[in-house]
Structure formats: structure tokens, C-alpha cells
Protein backbone atom coordinates (compact mmCIF):
# COMPACT_ATOMS: atom_id res chain seq x y z
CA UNK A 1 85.26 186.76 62.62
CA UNK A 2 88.83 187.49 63.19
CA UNK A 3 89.13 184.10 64.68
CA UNK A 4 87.43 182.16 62.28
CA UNK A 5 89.72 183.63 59.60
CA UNK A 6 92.42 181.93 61.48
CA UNK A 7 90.47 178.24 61.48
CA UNK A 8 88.27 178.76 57.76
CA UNK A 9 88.61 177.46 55.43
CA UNK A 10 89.35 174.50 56.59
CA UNK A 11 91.82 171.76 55.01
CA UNK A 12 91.04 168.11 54.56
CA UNK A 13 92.41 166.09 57.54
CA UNK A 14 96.07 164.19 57.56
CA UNK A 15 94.88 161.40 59.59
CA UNK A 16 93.70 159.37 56.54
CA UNK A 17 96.45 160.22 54.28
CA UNK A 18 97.64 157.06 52.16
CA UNK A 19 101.40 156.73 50.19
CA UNK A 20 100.70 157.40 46.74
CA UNK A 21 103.58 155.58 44.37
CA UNK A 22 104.54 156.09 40.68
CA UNK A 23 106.73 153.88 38.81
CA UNK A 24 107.89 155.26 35.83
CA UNK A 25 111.22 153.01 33.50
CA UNK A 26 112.88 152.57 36.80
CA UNK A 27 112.22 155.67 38.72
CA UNK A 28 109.80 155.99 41.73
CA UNK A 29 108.28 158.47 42.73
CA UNK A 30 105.93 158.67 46.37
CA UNK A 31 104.24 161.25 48.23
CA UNK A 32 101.48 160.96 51.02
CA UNK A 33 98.06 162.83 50.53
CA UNK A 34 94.44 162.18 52.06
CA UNK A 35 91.83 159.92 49.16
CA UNK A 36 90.60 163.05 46.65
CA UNK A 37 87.22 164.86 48.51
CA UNK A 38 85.76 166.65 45.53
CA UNK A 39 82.39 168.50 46.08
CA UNK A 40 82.21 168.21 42.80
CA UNK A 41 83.34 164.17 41.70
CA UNK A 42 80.53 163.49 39.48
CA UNK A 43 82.04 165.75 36.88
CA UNK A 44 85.31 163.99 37.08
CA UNK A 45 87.05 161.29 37.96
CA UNK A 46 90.18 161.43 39.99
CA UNK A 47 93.48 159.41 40.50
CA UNK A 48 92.64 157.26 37.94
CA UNK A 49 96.20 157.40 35.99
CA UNK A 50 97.80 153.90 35.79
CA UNK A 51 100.63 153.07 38.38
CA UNK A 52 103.50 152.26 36.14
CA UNK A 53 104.17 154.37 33.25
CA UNK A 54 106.97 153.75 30.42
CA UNK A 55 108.23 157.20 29.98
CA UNK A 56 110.14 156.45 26.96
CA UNK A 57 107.27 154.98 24.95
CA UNK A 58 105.43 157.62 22.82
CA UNK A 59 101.86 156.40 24.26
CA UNK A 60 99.92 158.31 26.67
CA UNK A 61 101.83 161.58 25.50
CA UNK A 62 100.17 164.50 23.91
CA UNK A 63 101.49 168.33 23.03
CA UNK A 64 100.73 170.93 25.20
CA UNK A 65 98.71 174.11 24.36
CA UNK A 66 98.65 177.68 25.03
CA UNK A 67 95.65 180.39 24.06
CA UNK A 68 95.54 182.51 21.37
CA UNK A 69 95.95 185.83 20.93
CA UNK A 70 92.87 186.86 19.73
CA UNK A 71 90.46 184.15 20.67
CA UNK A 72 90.83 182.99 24.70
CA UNK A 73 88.68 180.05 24.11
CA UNK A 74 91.11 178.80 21.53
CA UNK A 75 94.05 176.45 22.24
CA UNK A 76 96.93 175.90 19.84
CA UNK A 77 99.12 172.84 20.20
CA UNK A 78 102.87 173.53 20.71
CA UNK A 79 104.60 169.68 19.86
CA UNK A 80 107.77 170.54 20.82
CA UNK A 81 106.98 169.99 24.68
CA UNK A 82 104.75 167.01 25.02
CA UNK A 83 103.31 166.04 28.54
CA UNK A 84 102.20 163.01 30.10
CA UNK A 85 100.14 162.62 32.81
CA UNK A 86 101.23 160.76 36.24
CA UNK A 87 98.62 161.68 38.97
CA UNK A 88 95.92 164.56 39.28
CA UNK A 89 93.32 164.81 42.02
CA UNK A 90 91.59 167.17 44.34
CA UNK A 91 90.86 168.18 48.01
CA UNK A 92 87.67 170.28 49.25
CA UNK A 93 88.07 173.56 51.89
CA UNK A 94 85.14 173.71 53.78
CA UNK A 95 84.14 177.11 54.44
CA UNK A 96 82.50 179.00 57.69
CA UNK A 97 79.68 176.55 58.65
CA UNK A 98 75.84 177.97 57.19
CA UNK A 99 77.86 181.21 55.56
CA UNK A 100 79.69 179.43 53.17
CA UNK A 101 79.98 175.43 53.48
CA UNK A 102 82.34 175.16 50.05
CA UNK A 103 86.06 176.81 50.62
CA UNK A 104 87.31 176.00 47.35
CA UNK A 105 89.92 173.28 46.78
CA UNK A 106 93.59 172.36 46.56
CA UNK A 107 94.24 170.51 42.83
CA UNK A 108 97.56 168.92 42.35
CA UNK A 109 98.88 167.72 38.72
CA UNK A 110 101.69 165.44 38.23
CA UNK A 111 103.49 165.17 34.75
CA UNK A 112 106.05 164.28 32.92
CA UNK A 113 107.16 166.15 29.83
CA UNK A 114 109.50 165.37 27.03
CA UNK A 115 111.54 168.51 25.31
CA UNK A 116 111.29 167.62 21.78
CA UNK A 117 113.34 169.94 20.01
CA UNK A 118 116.49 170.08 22.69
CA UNK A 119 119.96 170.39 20.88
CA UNK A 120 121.91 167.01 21.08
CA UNK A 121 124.48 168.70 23.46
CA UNK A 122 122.34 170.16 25.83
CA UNK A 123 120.79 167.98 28.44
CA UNK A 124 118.42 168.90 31.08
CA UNK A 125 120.26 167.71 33.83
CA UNK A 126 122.51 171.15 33.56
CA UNK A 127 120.27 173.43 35.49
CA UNK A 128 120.77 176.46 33.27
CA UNK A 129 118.74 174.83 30.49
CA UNK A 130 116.85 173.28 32.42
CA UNK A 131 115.83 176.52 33.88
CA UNK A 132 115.13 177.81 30.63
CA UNK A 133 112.78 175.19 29.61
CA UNK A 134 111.05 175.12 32.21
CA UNK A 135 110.36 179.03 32.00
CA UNK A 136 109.40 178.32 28.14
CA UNK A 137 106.64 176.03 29.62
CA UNK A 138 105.54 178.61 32.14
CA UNK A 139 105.63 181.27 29.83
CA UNK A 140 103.24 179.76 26.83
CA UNK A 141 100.77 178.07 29.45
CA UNK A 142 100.47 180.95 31.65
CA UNK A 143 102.18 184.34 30.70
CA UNK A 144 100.64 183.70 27.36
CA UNK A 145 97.00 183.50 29.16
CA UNK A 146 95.41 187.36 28.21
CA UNK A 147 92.06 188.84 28.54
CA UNK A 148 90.40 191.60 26.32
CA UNK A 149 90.92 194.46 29.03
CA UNK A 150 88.90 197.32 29.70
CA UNK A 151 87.89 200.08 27.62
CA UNK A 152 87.10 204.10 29.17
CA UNK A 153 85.88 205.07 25.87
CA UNK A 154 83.30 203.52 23.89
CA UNK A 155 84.57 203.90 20.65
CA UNK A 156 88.02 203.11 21.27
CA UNK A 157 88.32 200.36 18.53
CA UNK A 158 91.86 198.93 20.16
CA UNK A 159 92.29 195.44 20.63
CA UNK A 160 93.24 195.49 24.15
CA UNK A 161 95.68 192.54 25.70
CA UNK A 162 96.22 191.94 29.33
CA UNK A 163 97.96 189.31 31.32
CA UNK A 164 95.80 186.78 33.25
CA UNK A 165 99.24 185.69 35.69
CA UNK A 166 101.83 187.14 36.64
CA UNK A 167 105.53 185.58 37.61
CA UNK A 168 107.18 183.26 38.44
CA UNK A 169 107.54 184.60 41.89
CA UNK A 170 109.40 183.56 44.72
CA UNK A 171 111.65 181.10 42.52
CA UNK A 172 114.33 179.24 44.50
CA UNK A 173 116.08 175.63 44.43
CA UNK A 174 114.79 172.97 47.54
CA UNK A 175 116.34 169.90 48.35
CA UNK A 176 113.26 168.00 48.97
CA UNK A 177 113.41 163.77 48.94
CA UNK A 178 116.45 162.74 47.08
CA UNK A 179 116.16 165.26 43.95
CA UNK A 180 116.45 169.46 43.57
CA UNK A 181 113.35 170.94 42.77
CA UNK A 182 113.10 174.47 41.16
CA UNK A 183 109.63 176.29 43.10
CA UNK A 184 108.17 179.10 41.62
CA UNK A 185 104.64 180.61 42.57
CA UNK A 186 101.90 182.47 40.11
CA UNK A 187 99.93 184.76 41.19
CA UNK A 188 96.44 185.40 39.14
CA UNK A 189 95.55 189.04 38.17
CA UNK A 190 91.86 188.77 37.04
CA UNK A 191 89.99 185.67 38.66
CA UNK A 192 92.39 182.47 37.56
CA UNK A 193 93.86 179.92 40.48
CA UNK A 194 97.24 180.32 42.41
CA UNK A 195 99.47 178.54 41.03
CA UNK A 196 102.32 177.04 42.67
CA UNK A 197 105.16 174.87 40.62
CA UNK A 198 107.94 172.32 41.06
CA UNK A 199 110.34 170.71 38.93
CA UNK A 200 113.13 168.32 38.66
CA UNK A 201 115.24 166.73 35.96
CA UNK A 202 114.64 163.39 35.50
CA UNK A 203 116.36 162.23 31.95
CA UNK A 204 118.77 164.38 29.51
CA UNK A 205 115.36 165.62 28.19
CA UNK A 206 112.77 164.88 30.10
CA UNK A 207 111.06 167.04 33.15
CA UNK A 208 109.03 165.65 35.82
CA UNK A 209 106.53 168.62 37.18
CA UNK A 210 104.15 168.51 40.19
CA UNK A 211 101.68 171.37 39.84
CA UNK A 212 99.69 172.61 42.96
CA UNK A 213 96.23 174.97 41.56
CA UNK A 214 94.64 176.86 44.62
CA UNK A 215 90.90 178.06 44.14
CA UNK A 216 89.76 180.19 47.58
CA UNK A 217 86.20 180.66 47.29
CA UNK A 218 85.01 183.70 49.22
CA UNK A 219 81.72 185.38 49.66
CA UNK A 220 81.87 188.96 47.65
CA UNK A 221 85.20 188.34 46.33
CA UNK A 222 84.80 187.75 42.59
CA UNK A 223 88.95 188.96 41.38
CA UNK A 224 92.20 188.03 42.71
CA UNK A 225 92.69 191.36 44.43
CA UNK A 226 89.72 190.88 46.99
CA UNK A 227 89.90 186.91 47.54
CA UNK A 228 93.33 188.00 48.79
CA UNK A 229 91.93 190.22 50.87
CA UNK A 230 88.99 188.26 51.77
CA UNK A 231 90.21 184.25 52.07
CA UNK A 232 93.89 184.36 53.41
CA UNK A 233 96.03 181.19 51.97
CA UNK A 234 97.83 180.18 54.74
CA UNK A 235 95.95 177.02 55.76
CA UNK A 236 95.43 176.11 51.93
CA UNK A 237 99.77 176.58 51.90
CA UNK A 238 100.44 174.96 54.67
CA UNK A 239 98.38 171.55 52.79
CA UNK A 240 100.05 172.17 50.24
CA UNK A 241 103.18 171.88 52.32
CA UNK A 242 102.89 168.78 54.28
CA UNK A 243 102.45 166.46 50.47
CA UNK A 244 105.42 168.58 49.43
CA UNK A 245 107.83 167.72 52.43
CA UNK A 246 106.23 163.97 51.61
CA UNK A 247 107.67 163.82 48.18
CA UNK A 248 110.47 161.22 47.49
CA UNK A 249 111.47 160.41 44.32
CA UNK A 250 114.43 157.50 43.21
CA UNK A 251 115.60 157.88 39.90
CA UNK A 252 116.59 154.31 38.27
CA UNK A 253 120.62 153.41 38.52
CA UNK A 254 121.68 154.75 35.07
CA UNK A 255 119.71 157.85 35.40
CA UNK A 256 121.18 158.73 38.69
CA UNK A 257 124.70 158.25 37.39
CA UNK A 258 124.04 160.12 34.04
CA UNK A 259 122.60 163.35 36.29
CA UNK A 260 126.01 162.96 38.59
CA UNK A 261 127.99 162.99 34.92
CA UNK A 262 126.06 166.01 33.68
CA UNK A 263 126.03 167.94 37.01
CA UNK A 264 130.07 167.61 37.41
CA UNK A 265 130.51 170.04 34.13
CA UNK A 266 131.46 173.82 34.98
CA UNK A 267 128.51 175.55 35.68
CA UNK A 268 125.85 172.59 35.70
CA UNK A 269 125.47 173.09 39.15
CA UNK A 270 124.79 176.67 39.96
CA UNK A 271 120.98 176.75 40.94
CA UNK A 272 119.95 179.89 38.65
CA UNK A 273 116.23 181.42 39.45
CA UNK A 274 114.17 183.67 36.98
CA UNK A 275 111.76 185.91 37.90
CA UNK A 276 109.76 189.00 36.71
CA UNK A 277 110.59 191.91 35.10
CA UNK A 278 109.95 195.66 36.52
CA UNK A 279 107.67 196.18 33.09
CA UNK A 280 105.84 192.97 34.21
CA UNK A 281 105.45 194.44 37.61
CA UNK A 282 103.94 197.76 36.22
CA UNK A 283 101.38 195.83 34.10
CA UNK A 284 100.19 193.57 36.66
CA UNK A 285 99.76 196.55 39.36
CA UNK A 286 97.48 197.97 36.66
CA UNK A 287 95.66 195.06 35.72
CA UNK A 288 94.51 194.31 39.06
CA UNK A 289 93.70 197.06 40.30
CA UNK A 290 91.20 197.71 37.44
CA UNK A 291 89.66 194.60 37.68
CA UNK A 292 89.10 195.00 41.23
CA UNK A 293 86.15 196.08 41.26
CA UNK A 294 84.77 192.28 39.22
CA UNK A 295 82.13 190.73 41.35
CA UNK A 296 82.57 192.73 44.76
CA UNK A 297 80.52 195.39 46.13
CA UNK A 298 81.87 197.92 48.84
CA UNK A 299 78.95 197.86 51.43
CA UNK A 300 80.33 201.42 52.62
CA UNK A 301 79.82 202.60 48.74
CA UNK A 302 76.83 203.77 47.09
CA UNK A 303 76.31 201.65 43.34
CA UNK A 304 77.12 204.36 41.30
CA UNK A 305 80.11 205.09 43.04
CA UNK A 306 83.51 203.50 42.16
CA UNK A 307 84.08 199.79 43.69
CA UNK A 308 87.77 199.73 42.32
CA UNK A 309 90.62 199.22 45.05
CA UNK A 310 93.23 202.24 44.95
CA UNK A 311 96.37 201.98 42.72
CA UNK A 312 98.34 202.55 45.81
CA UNK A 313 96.29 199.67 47.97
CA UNK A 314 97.13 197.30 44.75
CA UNK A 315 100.51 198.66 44.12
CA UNK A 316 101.29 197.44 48.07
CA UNK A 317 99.69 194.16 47.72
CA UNK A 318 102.15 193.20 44.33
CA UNK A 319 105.24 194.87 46.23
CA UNK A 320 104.38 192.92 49.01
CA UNK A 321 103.84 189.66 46.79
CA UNK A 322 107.11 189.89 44.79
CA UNK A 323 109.32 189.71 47.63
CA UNK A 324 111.33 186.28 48.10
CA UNK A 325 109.97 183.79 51.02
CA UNK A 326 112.78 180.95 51.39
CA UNK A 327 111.48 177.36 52.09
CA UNK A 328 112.62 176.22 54.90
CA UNK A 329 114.60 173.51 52.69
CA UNK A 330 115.63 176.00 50.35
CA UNK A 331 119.30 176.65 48.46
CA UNK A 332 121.18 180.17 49.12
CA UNK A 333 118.95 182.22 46.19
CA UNK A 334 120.96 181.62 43.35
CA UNK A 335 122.14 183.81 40.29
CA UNK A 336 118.91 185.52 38.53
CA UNK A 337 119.19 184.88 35.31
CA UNK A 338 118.05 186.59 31.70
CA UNK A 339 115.98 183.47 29.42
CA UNK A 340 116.36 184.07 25.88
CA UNK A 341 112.93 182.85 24.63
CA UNK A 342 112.23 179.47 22.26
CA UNK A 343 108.76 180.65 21.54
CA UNK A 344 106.97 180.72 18.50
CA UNK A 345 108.21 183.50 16.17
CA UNK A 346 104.20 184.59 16.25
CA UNK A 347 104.31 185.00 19.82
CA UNK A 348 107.85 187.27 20.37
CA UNK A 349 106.36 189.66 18.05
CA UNK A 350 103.32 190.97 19.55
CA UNK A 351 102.85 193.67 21.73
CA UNK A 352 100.93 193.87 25.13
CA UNK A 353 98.43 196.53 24.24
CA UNK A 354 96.36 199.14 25.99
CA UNK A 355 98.12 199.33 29.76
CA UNK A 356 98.80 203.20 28.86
């Protein structure tokens, strides 16, 4: 089996892989995949988005949304970042033959989105608010993702609030096809995908994003903790690798020499990374390690016994997780930097409950 861990799953084959090109008001983008293999293409349709967008024009733009608080299956528009939609589509794992045919999938996203409420002196091509946007995004679509938590006593009446990710990790600058990108990864705590980022500057406010989702699918592995320990991610990485290293993108004329303009100020051009704080690390530890024990069964273990990894097994796995892994077309790791948050005033007030 140890072999087959080192061949399953399985990731689509190169040898088909086609250029995929998006013009958008004088910019080009193109990055080589294989066609979309979806197990599951009858639900949806994929790389159906237009060629040629018009990224100034209001149409095709919507707001994003994050959950709230209280209700997960509620999503609140936020209109000061809207997004627009370049390219999504899909590519199957297959699994160990007869044991487990599916493997899960490789999704990537490709967006563009417009920062609504930026002060007319900022601009996005200075990479300290850039950075800072970007983290805003990342913070109200995924570190604003919670789940109701667990309760020990029956008739404790708390609301409980626990993350559902945890990051960014492993931030850090690449040089990758004519533009800097700012990478980060995000690492699920409950049962969510890996998610892994990048970002460029494209306009004084706009942000063009390319969003990889991983989904492992493993046999007894129903939490993050145990498909990490059941369905390793290096051949699902190393996919999502090769269409990274493909990525080119030309920004039009006037764009190019507006980012050169903005980029020659003091401090434009530092290449600051965030990351997460020791209180983030303490609650994510915790959280995954108690939800362990969701959907897996310790063959070894009786049923009444506890199923739950060890704080200390989980508490290895984050250490392990949070430590920096340079791309091999990476910057020097830049200054880490404090954001000061542009959230919703509803959303800086409220506590994460119930992790004591």
C-alpha cells in the first residue's frame, strides 16, 4: 500500500493539455491545463465564461459574500469588493482501482475583483495595500467561515463559534510569467477544501485572483485531520504546479506603465506577507483535534472508546503545517506585516466563543 500511496490518487494527464487565453481591456492572460474531467459534469457546466471580458464595464460583476454569524447557510453580500468571473473548471483524481475509483478533484477559479471603496490616493499597484485587500477578501470569505462547535455538557446553552480555515499560510511573493503574484495556502480544520491562492495587481483598483480548491477523497477519512493522514497532497500539488508555472499574463501598454509609476514610490515595492497569529494557531490546534474523530473509525478501537486524534498528534501536524515552504520562484520572504481590518463594524466586534 505504501507504494500505491506514492502513485494514488492519480492526476489527470498533461499530454492533452490545451492554452487557455483571457482577454480582458487589453490585458491577456494564458495558462495551459488538460479539457475539465468532472465525474460529476451533469451538475455543472464548466469553462463556459466568455473569452474577452471588459473589466471596466459594470456587467458580469456581482458583490461577494461571506456567512453569518449565527446562521452558516446564510450569505450576506459585502458590495464593496465585487468579483467577476474569468475561468472556473475542474479535474478528477482517480483513486486505487476497485477500492476507491473517485480521488477527488483539483477546482481552479479565476476572477477579477474591483475594490469599491479604495481611497483616491491609494492604488493597488503599491503592494502594502494591496496586501491588505487582499487579506480583507481572505478574511470575510474564509476566516469568517465558523461552525457551531462541540458541546461536553448538555445543557451548556453557549453559542459556540469555531473557525472552518485557518491562515493564510506559507505566504510569499513569486515571479511567475511577467507579473508578482502574492501565494498563500488555507488549510481546512473541520471537512472544507485546501485552498491555495494567488494574486496580482492588475489596475489602481482592481485584483486579478486565480484560486486553486483541493478535495482528497479518502476511504474512512471524513475531517481534515485524517484525509491528511490518509490521502497525501503531493501529486494533487504538484498539478496544481505545472498550470501555475504555465501562467503568463500581459497587462495592456498603459497599465504596465501606470504599475512601473506606482511601484517607483518609497516603499511600493517591498513584497510584505501576512500570516497567522499564535491565538489563531491555538484555536485551530483545538478545533481539529476535536473534530477528529468526524466520520473515521479507529479499527484498533472499540466504539465506545474515544476515536479523537491526541492534542499532541494534532498540535505536530499544525506546527508542522505553519512552517514556510519557498517556491522555487519565490522572493526573499519579505517583511510580515500587521493588517488593520476594513471589515464590517458587526464583524470586529464579536468574539470567537467556546475554545476554553
Amino acid at each position: 500500500m505504501n507504494i500505491l500511496r506514492g502513485i494514488f490518487p492519480r492526476a489527470p494527464s498533461f499530454r492533452r493539455s490545451r492554452k487557455v487565453e483571457k482577454i480582458f481591456s487589453g490585458c491577456k492572460l494564458y495558462f495551459e491545463a488538460p479539457p475539465y474531467s468532472d465525474p460529476f459534469s451533469d451538475i455543472q457546466d464548466w469553462e463556459t465564461e466568455p473569452d474577452s471580458f471588459d473589466m471596466f464595464s459594470p456587467d458580469g460583476y456581482h458583490p461577494i459574500k461571506y456567512y453569518d454569524f449565527y446562521d452558516a447557510n446564510k450569505l450576506i453580500e459585502f458590495p464593496s469588493i465585487q468579483a467577476l468571473p474569468l475561468f472556473s473548471s475542474r479535474w478528477a483524481f482517480k483513486g486505487v482501482p476497485i477500492i476507491q475509483g473517485y480521488g477527488g478533484y483539483v477546482g481552479l477559479g479565476i476572477t477579477i475583483n474591483t475594490i469599491e471603496d479604495l481611497s483616491i490616493n491609494e492604488s493597488m499597484f503599491h503592494d502594502k495595500v494591496f496586501v491588505r485587500e487582499v487579506y480583507r477578501k481572505y478574511d470575510l470569505t474564509n476566516l469568517q467561515d465558523f461552525n457551531k462547535g462541540l458541546k461536553s455538557d448538555p445543557f451548556d446553552l453557549t453559542q459556540y463559534r469555531w473557525s472552518n480555515y485557518f491562515g493564510p499560510l506559507n505566504c510569499q511573493w513569486i515571479e511567475q510569467g511577467g507579473a508578482s503574484w502574492l501565494y498563500f495556502e488555507s488549510q481546512p480544520l473541520v471537512s472544507g477544501v485546501d485552498r491555495i491562492s494567488l494574486h496580482t495587481a492588475i489596475t489602481d483598483k482592481h485584483i486579478l485572483g486565480c484560486h486553486f480548491l483541493l478535495v482528497r477523497s479518502g476511504v474512512n477519512a471524513g475531517n481534515a485531520y485524517r484525509k491528511n493522514q490518509r490521502t497525501p497532497w503531493d501529486n494533487y500539488i504538484n498539478f496544481i504546479q505545472r498550470i501555475m508555472d504555465s501562467i503568463r499574463l500581459e497587462l495592456s501598454p498603459e497599465l504596465s506603465i501606470r504599475r512601473a509609476e506606482v511601484q517607483s514610490q518609497p516603499e511600493a515595492n517591498n513584497k510584505p506577507v501576512v500570516g497567522c497569529s499564535p491565538q489563531q494557531i491555538e484555536e485551530a490546534k483545538h478545533v481539529m483535534q476535536m473534530w477528529s474523530d468526524r466520520e473515521y473509525r479507529d479499527s484498533r478501537k472499540g466504539e465506545d472508546e474515544s476515536h479523537l486524534a491526541t492534542p499532541e498528534e494534532v498540535s505536530a501536524f499544525i506546527d508542522k503545517r505553519i512552517q514556510p515552504r519557498p517556491l522555487h520562484n519565490s522572493y526573499p520572504l519579505g517583511e510580515k506585516i500587521e493588517v488593520v481590518p476594513r471589515l464590517p463594524p458587526e464583524l470586529l466586534k464579536r468574539p470567537l466563543m467556546g475554545l476554553k
